[in-house]
N, C-alpha and C. Protein backbone atom coordinates (compact mmCIF):
# COMPACT_ATOMS: atom_id res chain seq x y z
N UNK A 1 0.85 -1.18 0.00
CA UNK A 1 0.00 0.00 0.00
C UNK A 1 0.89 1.24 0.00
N UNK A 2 0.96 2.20 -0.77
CA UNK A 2 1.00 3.40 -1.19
C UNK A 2 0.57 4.55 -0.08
N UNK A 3 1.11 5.06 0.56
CA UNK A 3 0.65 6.65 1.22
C UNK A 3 1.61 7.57 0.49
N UNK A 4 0.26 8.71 0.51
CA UNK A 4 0.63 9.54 -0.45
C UNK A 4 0.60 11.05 0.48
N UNK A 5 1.76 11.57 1.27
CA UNK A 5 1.31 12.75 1.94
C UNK A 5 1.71 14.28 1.22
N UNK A 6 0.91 15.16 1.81
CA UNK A 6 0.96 16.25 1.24
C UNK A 6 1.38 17.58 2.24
N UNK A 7 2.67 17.61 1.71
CA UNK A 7 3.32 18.74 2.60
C UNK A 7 3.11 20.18 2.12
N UNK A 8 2.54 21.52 2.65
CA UNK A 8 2.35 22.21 2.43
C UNK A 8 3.60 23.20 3.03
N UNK A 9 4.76 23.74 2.53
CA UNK A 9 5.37 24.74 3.37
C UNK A 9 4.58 25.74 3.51
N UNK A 10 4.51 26.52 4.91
CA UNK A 10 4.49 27.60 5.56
C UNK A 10 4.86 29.06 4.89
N UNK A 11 4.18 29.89 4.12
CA UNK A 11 4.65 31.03 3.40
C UNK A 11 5.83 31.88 5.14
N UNK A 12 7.12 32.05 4.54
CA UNK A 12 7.72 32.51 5.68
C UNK A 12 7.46 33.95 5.45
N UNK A 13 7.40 35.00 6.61
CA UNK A 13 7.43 36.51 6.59
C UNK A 13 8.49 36.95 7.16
N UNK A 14 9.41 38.04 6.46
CA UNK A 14 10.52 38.51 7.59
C UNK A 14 9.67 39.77 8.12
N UNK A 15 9.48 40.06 9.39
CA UNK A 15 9.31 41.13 9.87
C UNK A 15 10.23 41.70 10.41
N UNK A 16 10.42 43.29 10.25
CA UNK A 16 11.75 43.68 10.27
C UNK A 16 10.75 45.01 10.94
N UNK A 17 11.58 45.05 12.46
CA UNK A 17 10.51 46.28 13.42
C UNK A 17 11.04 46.11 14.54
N UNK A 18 11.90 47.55 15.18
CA UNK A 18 12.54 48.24 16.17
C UNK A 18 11.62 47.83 17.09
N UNK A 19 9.78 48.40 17.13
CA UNK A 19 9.45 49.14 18.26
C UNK A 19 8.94 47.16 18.56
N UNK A 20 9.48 46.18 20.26
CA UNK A 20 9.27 45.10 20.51
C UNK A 20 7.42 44.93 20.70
N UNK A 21 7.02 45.75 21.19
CA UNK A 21 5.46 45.42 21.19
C UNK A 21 4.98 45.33 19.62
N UNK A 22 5.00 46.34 18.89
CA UNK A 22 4.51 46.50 17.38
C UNK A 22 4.69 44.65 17.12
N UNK A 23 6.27 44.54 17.16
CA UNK A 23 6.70 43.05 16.37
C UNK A 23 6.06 42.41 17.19
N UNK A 24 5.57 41.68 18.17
CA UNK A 24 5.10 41.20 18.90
C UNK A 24 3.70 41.09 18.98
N UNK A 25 3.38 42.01 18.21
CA UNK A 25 1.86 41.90 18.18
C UNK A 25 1.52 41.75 16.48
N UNK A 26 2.53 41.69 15.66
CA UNK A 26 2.27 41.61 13.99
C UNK A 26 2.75 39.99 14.15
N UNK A 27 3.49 39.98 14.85
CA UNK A 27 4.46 38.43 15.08
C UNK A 27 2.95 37.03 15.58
N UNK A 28 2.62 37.65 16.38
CA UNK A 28 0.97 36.45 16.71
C UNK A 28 0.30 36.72 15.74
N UNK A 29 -0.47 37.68 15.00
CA UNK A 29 -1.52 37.94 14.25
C UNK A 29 -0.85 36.73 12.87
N UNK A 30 0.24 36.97 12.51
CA UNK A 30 0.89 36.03 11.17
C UNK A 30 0.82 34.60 11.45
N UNK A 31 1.53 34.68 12.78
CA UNK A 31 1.24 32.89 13.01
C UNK A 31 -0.14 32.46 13.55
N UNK A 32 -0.94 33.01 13.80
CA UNK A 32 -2.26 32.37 14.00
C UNK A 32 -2.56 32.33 12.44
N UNK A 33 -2.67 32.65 12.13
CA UNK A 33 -3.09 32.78 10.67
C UNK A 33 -2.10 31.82 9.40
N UNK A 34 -1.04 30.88 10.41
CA UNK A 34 -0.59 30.05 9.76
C UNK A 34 0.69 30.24 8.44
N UNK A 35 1.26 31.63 9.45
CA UNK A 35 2.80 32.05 8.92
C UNK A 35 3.88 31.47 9.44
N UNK A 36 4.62 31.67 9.12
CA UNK A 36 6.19 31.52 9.78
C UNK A 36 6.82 32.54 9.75
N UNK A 37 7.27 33.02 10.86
CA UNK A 37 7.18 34.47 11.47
C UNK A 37 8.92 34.03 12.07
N UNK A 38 9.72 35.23 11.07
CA UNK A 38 11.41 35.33 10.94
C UNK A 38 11.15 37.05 11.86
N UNK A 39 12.28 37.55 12.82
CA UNK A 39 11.95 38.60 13.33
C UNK A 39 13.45 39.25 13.37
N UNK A 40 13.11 40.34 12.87
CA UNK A 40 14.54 41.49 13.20
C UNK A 40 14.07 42.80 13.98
N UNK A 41 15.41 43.05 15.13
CA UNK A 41 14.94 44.20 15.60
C UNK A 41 15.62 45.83 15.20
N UNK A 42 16.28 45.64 14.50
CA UNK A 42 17.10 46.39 13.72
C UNK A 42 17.74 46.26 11.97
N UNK A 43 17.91 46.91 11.20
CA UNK A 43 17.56 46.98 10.49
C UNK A 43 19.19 46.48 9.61
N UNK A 44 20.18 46.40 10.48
CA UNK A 44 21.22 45.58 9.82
C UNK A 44 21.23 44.17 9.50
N UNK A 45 20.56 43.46 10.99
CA UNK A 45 19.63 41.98 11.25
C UNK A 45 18.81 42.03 10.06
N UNK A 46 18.07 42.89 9.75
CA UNK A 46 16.87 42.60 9.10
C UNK A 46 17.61 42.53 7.35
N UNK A 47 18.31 42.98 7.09
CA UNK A 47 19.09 43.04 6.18
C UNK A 47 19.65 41.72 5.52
N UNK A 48 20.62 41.11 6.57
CA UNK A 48 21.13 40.00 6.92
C UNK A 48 19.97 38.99 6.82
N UNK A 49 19.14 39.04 7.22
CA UNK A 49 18.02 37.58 7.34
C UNK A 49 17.44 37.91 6.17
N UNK A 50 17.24 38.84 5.55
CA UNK A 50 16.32 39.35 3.89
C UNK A 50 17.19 38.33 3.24
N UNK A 51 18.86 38.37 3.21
CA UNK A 51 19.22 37.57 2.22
C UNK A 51 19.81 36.50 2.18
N UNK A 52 19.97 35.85 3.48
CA UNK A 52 20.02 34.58 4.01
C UNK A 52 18.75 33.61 3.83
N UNK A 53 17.52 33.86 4.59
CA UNK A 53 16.15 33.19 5.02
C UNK A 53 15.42 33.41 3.50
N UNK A 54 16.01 34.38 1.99
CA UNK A 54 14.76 34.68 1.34
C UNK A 54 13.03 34.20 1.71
N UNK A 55 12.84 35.39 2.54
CA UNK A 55 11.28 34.91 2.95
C UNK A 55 10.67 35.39 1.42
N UNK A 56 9.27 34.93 1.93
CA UNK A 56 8.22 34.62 0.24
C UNK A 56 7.86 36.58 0.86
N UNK A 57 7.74 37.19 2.07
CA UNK A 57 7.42 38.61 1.55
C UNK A 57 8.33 39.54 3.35
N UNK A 58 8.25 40.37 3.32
CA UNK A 58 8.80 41.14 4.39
C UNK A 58 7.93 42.50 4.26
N UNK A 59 7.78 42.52 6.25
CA UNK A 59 7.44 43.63 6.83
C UNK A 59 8.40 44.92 6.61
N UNK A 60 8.25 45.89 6.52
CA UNK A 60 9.44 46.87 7.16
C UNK A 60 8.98 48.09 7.47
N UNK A 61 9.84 48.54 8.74
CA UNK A 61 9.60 50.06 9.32
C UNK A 61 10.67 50.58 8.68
N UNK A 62 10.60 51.95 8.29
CA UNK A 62 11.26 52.78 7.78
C UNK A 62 12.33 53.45 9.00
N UNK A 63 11.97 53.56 9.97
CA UNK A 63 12.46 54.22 11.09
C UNK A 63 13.12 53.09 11.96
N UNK A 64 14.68 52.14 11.90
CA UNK A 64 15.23 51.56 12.70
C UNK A 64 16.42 51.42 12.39
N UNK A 65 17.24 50.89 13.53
CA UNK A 65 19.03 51.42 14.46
C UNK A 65 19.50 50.80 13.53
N UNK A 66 20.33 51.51 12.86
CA UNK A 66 21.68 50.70 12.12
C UNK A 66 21.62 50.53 10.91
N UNK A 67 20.58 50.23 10.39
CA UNK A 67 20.26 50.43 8.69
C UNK A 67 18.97 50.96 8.68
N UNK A 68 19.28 51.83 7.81
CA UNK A 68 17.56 52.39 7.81
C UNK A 68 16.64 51.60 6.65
N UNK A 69 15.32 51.44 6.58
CA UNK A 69 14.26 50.78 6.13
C UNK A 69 14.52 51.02 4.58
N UNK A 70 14.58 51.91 4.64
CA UNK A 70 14.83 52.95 2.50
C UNK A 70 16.08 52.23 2.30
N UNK A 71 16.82 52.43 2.85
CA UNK A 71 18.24 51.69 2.13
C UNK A 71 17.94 50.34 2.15
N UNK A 72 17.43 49.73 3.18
CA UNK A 72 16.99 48.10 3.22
C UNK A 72 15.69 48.13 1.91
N UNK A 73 14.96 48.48 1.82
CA UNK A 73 14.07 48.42 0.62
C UNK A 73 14.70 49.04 -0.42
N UNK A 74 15.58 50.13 -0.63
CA UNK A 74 16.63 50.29 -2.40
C UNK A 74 17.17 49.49 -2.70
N UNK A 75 18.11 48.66 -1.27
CA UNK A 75 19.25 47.43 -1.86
C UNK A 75 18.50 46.45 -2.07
N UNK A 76 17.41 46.10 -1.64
CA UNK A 76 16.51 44.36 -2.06
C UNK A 76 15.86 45.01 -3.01
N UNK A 77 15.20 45.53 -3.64
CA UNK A 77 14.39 46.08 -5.02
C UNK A 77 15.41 46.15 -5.72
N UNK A 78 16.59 47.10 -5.84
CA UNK A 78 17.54 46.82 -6.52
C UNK A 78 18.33 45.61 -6.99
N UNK A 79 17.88 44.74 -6.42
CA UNK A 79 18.92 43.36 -7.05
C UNK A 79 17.94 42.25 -7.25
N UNK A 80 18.07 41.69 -8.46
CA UNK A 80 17.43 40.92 -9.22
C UNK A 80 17.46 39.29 -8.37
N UNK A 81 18.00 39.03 -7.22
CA UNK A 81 17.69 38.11 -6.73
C UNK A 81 16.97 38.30 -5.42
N UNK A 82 16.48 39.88 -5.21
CA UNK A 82 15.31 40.09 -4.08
C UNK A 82 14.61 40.45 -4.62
N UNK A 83 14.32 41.41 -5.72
CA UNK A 83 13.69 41.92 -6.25
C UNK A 83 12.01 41.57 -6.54
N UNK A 84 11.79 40.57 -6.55
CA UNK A 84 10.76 39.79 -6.46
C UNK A 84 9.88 39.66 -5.39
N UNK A 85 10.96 39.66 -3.91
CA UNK A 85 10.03 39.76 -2.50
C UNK A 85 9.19 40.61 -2.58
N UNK A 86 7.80 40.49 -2.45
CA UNK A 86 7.37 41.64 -1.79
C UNK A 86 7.48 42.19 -0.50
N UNK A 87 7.57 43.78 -0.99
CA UNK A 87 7.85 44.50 0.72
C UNK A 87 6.80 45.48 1.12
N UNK A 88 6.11 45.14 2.31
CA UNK A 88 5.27 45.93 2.83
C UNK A 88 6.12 46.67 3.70
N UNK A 89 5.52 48.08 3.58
CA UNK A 89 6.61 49.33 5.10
C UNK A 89 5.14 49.16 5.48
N UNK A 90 5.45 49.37 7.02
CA UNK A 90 4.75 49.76 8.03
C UNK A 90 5.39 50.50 8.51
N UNK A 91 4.91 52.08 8.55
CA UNK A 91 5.40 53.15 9.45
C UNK A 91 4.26 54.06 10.42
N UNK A 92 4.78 54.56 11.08
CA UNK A 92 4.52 55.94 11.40
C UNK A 92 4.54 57.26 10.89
N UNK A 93 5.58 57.28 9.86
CA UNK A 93 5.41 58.79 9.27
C UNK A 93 5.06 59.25 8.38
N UNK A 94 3.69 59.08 9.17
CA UNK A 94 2.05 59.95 8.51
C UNK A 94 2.79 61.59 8.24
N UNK A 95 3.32 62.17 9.14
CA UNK A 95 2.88 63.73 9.38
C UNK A 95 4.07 64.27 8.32
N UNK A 96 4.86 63.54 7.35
CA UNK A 96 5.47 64.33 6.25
C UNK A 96 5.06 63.23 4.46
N UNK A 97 3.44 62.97 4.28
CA UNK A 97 3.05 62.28 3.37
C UNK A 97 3.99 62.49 2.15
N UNK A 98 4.32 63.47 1.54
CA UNK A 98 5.00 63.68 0.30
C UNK A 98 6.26 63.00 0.80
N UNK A 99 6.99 63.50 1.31
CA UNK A 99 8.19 62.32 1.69
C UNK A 99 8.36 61.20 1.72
N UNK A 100 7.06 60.81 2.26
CA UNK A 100 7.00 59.15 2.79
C UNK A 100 6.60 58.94 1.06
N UNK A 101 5.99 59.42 0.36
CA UNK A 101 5.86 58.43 -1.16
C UNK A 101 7.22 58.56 -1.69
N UNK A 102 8.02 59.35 -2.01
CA UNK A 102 8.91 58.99 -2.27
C UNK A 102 10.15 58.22 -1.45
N UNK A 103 10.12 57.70 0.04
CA UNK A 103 10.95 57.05 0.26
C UNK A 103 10.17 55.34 0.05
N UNK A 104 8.84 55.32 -0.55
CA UNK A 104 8.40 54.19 -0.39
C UNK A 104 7.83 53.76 -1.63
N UNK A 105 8.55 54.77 -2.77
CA UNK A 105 8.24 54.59 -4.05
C UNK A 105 8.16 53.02 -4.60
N UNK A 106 9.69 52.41 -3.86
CA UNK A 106 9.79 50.87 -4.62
C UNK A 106 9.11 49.71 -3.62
N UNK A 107 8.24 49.80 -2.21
CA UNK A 107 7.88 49.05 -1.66
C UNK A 107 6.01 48.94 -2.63
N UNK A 108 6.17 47.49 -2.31
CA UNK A 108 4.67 47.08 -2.98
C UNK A 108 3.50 47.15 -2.51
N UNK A 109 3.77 47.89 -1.36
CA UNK A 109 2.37 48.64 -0.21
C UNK A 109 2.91 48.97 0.75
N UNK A 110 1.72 49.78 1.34
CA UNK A 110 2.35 50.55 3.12
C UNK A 110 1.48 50.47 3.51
N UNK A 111 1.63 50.90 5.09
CA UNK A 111 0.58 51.03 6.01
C UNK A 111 1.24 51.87 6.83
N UNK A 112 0.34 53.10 6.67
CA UNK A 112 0.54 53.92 8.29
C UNK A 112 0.57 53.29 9.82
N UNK A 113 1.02 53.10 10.70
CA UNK A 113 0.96 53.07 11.91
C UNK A 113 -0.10 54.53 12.77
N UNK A 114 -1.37 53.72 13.67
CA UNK A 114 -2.07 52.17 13.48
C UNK A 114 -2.31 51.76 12.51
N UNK A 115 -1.94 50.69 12.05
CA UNK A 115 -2.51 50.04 11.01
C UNK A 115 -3.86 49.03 11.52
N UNK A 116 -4.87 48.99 10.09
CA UNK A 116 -5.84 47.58 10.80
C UNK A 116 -4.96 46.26 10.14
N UNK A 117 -5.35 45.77 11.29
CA UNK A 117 -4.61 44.52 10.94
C UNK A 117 -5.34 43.31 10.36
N UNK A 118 -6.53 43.08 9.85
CA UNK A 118 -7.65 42.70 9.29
C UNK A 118 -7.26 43.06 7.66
N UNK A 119 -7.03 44.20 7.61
CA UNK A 119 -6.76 44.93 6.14
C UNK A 119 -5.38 44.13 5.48
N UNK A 120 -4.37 44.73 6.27
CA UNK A 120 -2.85 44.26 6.56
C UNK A 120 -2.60 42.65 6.26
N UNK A 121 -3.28 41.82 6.77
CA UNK A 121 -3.46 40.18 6.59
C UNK A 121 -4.30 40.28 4.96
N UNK A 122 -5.07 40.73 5.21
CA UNK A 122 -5.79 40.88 3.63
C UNK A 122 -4.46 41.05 2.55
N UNK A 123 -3.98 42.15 2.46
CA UNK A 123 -2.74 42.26 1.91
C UNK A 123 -1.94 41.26 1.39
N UNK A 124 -1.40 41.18 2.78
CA UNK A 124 -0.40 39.85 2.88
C UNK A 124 -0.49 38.64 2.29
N UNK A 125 -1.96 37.81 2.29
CA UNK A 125 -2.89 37.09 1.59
C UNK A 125 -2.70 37.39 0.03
N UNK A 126 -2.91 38.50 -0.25
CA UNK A 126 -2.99 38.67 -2.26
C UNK A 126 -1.85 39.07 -2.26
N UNK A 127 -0.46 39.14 -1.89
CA UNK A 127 0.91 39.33 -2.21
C UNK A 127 1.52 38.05 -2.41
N UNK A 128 0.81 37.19 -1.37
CA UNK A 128 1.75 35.68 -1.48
C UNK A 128 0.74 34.68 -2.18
N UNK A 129 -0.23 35.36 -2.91
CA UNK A 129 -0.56 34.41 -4.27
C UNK A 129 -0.13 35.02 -5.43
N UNK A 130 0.94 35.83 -5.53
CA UNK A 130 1.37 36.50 -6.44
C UNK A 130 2.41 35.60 -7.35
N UNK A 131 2.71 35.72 -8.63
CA UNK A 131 3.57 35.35 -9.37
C UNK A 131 5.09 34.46 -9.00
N UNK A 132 5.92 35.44 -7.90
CA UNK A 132 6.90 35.12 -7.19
C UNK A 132 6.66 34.10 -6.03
N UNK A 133 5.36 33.86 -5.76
CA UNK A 133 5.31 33.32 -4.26
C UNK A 133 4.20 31.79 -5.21
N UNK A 134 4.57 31.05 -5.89
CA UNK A 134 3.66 30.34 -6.45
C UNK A 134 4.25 29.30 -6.44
């Protein structure tokens, strides 16, 4: 007799986020929902695990120690073997909008901080049935 099992990998997420409650609370919402949840608290880490772990998509704050979010989203958009991840920013900086589109020109969505996180999973959901994540 024949068994035939069916392994499904886990779409992995890097979340890449300074402030520990924020990650901590994006970090449960992904794995209940049946992620695999990679975590950086700074943005050199987060750098480092982008191109080690290639997760299927990554979180990022624009605002964290040591590498900032824009240079971490220019150098992975820029190179044809990240280029493909999708990257959601999650920030806070609502209060200079024209700025924030152009530092978030090459990410494939944002979310202000609060974000809903209902919406945010929605997202996340139609990014990783995308082309790259198939």
């Amino acid at each position: 007799m024949a068994f035939c099992y069916s392994f499904t990998m886990k779409k992995r997420i890097l979340v890449i986020e300074d402030e520990h409650e924020i990650a901590l609370i994006i970090k449960m919402r992904l794995e209940i929902s049946g992620y695999d949840v990679v975590q950086a608290f700074d943005g050199q880490d987060g750098l480092q695990k982008a191109k080690t772990i290639s997760p299927d998509l990554i979180l990022l704050d624009l605002v964290l120690p040591k590498v900032g979010g824009e240079q971490i989203l220019n150098e992975l958009k820029d190179d044809d073997k990240y280029k493909c991840i999708p990257i959601i920013v999650v920030t806070g900086l609502a209060q200079d909008a024209f700025s924030l589109k152009d530092s978030i020109s090459k990410a494939d969505a944002y979310f202000l901080k609060p974000f809903d996180s209902v919406e945010l999973l929605a997202t996340i959901a139609d990014f990783l049935k995308g082309p790259c994540n198939n």
